[in-house]
N, C-alpha and C. Protein backbone atom coordinates (compact mmCIF):
# COMPACT_ATOMS: atom_id res chain seq x y z
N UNK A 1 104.81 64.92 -40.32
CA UNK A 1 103.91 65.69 -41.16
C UNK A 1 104.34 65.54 -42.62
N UNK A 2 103.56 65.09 -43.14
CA UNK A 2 103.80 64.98 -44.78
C UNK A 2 103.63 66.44 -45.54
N UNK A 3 104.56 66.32 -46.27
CA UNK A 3 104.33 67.61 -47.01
C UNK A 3 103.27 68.30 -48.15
N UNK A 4 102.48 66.86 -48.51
CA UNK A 4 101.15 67.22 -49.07
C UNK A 4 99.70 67.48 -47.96
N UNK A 5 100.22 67.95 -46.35
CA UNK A 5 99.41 67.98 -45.32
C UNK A 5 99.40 69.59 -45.82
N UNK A 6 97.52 70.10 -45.28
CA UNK A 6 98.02 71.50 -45.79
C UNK A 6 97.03 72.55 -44.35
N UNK A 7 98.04 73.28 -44.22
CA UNK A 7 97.98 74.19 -43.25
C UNK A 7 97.80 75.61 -43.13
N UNK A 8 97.51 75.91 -42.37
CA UNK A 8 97.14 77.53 -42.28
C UNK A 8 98.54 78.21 -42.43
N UNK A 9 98.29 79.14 -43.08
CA UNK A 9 99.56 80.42 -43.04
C UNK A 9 99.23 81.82 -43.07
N UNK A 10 99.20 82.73 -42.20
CA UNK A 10 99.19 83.73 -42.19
C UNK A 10 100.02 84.85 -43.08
N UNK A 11 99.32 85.52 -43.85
CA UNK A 11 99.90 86.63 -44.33
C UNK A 11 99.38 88.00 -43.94
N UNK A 12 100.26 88.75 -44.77
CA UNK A 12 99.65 90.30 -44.22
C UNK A 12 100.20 91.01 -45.66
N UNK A 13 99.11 91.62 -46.15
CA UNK A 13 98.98 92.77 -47.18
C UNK A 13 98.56 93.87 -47.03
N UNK A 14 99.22 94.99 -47.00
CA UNK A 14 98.34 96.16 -46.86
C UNK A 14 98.13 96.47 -45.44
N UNK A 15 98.53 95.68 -44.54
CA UNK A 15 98.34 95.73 -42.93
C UNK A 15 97.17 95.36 -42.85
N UNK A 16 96.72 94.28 -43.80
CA UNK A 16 95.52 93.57 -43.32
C UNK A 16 96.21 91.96 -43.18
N UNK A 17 95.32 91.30 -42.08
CA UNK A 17 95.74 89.83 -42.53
C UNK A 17 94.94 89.13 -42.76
N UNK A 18 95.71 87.97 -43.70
CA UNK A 18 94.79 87.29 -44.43
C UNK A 18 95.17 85.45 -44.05
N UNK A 19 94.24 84.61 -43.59
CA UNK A 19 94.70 83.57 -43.66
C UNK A 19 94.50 82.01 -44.51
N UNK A 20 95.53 81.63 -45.19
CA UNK A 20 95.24 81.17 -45.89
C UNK A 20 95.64 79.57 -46.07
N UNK A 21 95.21 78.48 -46.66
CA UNK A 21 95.50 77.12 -46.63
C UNK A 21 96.52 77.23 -47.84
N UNK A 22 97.23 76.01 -47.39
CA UNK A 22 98.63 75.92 -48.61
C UNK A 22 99.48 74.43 -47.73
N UNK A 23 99.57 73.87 -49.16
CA UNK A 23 100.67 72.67 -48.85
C UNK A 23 101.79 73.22 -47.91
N UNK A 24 102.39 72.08 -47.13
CA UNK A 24 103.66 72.55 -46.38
C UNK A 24 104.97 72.89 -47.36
N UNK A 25 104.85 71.82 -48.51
CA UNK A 25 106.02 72.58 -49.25
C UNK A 25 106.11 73.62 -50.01
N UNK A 26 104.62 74.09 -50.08
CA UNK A 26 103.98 75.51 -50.85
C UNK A 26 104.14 76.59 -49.96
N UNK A 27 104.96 76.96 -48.94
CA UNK A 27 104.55 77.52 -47.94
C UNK A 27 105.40 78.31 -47.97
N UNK A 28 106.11 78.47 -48.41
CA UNK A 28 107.52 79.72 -48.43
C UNK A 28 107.24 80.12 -50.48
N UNK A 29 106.57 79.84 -50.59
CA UNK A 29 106.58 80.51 -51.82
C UNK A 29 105.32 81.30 -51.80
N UNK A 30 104.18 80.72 -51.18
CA UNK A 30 103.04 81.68 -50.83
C UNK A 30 103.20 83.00 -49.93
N UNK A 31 104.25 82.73 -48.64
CA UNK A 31 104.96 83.94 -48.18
C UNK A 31 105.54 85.12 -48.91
N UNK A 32 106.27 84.57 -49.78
CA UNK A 32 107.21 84.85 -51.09
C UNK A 32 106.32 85.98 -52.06
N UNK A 33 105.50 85.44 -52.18
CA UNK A 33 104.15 86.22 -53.41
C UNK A 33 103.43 86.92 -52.86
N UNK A 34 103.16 86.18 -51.32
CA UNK A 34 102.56 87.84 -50.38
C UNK A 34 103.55 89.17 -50.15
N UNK A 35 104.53 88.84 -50.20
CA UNK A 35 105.67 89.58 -49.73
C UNK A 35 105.64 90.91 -51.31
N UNK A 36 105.67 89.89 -52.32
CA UNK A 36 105.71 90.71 -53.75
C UNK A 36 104.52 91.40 -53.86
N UNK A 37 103.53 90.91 -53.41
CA UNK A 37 102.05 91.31 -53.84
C UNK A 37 101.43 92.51 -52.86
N UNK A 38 101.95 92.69 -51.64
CA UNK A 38 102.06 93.57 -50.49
C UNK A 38 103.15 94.40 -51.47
N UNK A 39 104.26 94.78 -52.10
CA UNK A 39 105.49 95.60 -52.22
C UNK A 39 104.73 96.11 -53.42
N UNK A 40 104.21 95.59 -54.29
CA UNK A 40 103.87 96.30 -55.33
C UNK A 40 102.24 97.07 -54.70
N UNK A 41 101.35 96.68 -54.09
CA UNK A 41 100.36 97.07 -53.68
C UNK A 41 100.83 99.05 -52.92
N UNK A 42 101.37 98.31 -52.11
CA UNK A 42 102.20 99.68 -51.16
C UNK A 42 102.45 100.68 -52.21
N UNK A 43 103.40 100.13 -53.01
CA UNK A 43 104.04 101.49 -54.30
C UNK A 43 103.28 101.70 -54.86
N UNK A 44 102.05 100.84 -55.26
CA UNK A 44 100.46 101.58 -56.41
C UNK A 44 99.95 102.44 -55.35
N UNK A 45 99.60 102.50 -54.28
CA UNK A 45 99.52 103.66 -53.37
C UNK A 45 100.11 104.52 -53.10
N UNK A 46 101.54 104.37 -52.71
CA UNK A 46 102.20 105.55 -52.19
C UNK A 46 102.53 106.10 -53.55
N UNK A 47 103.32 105.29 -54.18
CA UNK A 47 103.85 106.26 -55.38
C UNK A 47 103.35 106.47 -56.42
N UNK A 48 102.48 105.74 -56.50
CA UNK A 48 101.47 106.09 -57.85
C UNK A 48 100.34 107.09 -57.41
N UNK A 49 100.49 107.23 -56.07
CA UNK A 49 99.10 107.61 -55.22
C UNK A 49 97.64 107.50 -55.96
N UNK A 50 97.45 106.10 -55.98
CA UNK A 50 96.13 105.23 -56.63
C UNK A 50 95.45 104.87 -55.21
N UNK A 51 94.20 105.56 -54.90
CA UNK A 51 93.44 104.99 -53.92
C UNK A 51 92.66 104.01 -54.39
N UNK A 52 91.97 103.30 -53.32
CA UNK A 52 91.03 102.65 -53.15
C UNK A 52 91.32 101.44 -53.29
N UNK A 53 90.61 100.26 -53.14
CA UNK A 53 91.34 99.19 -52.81
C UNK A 53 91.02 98.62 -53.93
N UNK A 54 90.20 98.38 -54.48
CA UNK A 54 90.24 97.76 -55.93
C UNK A 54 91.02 98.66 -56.80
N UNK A 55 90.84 99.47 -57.07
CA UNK A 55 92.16 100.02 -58.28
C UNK A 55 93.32 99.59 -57.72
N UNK A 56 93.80 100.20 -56.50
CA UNK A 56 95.45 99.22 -55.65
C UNK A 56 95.50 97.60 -56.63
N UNK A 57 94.17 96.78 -55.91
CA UNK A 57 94.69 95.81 -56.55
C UNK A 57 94.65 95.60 -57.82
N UNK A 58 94.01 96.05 -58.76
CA UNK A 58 93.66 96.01 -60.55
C UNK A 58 95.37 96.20 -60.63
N UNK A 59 95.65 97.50 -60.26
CA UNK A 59 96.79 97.86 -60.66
C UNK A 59 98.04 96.88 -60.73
N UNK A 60 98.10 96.52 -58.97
CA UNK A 60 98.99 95.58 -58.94
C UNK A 60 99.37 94.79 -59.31
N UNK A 61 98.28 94.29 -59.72
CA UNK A 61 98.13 92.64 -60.44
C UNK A 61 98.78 92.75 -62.01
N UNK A 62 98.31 94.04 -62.73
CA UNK A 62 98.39 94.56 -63.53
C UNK A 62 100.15 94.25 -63.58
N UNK A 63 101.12 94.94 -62.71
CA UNK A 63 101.91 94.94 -63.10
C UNK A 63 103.08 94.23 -62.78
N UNK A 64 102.59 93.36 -61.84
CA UNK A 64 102.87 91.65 -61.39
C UNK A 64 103.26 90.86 -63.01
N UNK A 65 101.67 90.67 -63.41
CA UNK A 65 101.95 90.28 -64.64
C UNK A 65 102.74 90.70 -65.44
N UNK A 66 102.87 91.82 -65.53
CA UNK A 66 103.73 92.73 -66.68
C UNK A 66 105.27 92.28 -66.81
N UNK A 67 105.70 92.51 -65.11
CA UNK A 67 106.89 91.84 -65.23
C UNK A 67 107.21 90.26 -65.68
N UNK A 68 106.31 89.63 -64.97
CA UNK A 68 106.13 88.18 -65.17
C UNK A 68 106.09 87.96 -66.92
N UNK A 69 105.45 88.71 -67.20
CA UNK A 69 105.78 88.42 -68.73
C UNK A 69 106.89 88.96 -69.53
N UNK A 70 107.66 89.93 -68.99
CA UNK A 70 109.00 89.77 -69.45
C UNK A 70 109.78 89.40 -69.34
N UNK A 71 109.88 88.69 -67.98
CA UNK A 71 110.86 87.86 -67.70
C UNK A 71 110.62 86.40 -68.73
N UNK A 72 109.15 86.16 -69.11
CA UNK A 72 109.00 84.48 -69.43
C UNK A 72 109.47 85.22 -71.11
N UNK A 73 109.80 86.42 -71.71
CA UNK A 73 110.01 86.61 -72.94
C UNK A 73 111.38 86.34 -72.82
N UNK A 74 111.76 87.12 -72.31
CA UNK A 74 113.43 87.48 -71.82
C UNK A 74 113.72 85.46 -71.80
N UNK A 75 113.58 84.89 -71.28
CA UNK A 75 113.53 83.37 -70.80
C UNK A 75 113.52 82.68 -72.35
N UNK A 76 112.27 82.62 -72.79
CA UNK A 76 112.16 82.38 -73.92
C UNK A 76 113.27 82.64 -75.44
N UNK A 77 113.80 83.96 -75.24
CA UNK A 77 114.70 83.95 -75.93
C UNK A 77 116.14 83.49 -75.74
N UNK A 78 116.55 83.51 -74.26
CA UNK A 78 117.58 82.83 -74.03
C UNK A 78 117.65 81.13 -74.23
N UNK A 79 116.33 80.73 -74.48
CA UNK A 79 116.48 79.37 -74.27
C UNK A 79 116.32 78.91 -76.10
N UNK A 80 115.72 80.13 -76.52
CA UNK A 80 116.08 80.17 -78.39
C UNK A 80 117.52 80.09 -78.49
N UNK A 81 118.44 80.98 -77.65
CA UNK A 81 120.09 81.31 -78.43
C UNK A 81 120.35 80.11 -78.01
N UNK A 82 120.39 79.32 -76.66
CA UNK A 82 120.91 78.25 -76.58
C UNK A 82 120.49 77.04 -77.76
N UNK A 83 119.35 76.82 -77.94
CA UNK A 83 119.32 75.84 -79.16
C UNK A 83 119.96 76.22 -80.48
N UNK A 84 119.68 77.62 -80.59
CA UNK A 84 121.01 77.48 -81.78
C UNK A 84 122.43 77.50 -81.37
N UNK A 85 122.57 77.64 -80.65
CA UNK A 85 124.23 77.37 -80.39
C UNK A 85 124.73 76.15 -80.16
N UNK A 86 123.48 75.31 -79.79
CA UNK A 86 123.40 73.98 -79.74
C UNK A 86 123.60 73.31 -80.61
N UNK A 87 122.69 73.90 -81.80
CA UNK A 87 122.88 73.39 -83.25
C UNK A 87 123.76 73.75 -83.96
N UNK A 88 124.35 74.80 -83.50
CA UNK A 88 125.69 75.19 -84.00
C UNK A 88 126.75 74.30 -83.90
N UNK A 89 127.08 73.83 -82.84
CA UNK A 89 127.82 73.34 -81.73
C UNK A 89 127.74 71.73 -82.98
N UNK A 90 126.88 71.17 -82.74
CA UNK A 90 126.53 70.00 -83.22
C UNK A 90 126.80 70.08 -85.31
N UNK A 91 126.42 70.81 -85.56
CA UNK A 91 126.94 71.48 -86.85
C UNK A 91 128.62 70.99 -87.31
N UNK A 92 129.35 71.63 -86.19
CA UNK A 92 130.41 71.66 -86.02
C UNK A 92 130.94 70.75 -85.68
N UNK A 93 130.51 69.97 -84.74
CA UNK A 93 131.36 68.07 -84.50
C UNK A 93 130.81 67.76 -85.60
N UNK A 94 129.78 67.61 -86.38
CA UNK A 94 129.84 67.15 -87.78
C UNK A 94 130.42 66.85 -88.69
N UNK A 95 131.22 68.29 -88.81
CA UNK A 95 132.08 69.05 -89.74
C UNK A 95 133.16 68.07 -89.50
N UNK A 96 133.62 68.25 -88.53
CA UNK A 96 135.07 67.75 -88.26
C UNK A 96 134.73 66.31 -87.85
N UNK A 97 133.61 65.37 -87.47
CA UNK A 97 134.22 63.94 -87.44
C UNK A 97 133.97 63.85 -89.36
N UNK A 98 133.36 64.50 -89.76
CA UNK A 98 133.49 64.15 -91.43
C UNK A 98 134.37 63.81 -92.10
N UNK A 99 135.43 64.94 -91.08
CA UNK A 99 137.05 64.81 -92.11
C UNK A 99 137.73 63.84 -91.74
């Protein structure tokens, strides 16, 4: 089986299931995002106690992204300090093959 062959995978959100097509090597990461997308769904219900199934999901999605975008900020700036330290770094063998 080639791994661009694409197959059924069962998920479950909400204690519903859903089945869905996905590459074989896509297949543990689509598990992966059901798994996240079911955990945050659950807590916009229970603990937010948000009924109904479209607000559940508005919400969720809502704050899927939210994190997702702080992590790619958070990311973003670490990958800023490294280029300057990079250029620091490089600054500095400068310095000294100069002398």
């Amino acid at each position: 089986m080639s791994s661009k062959e694409v197959s059924p995978v069962t998920i479950r959100i909400l204690d519903k299931e859903y089945i869905v097509s996905c590459l074989k090597d896509e297949r543990e990461d689509l598990v992966a995002s059901a798994r996240i997308l079911d955990e945050q769904m659950r807590q916009a219900r229970d603990v937010a106690k948000i009924y109904g199934s479209e607000r559940i999901v508005v919400m969720s999605a809502l704050n899927v992204i939210h994190e997702f975008l702080q992590r790619h900020r958070e990311h973003e700036r670490e990958q800023a300090r490294m280029a300057e330290s990079v250029t620091n770094l490089i600054e500095r063998i400068d310095t000294v093959l100069a002398k």
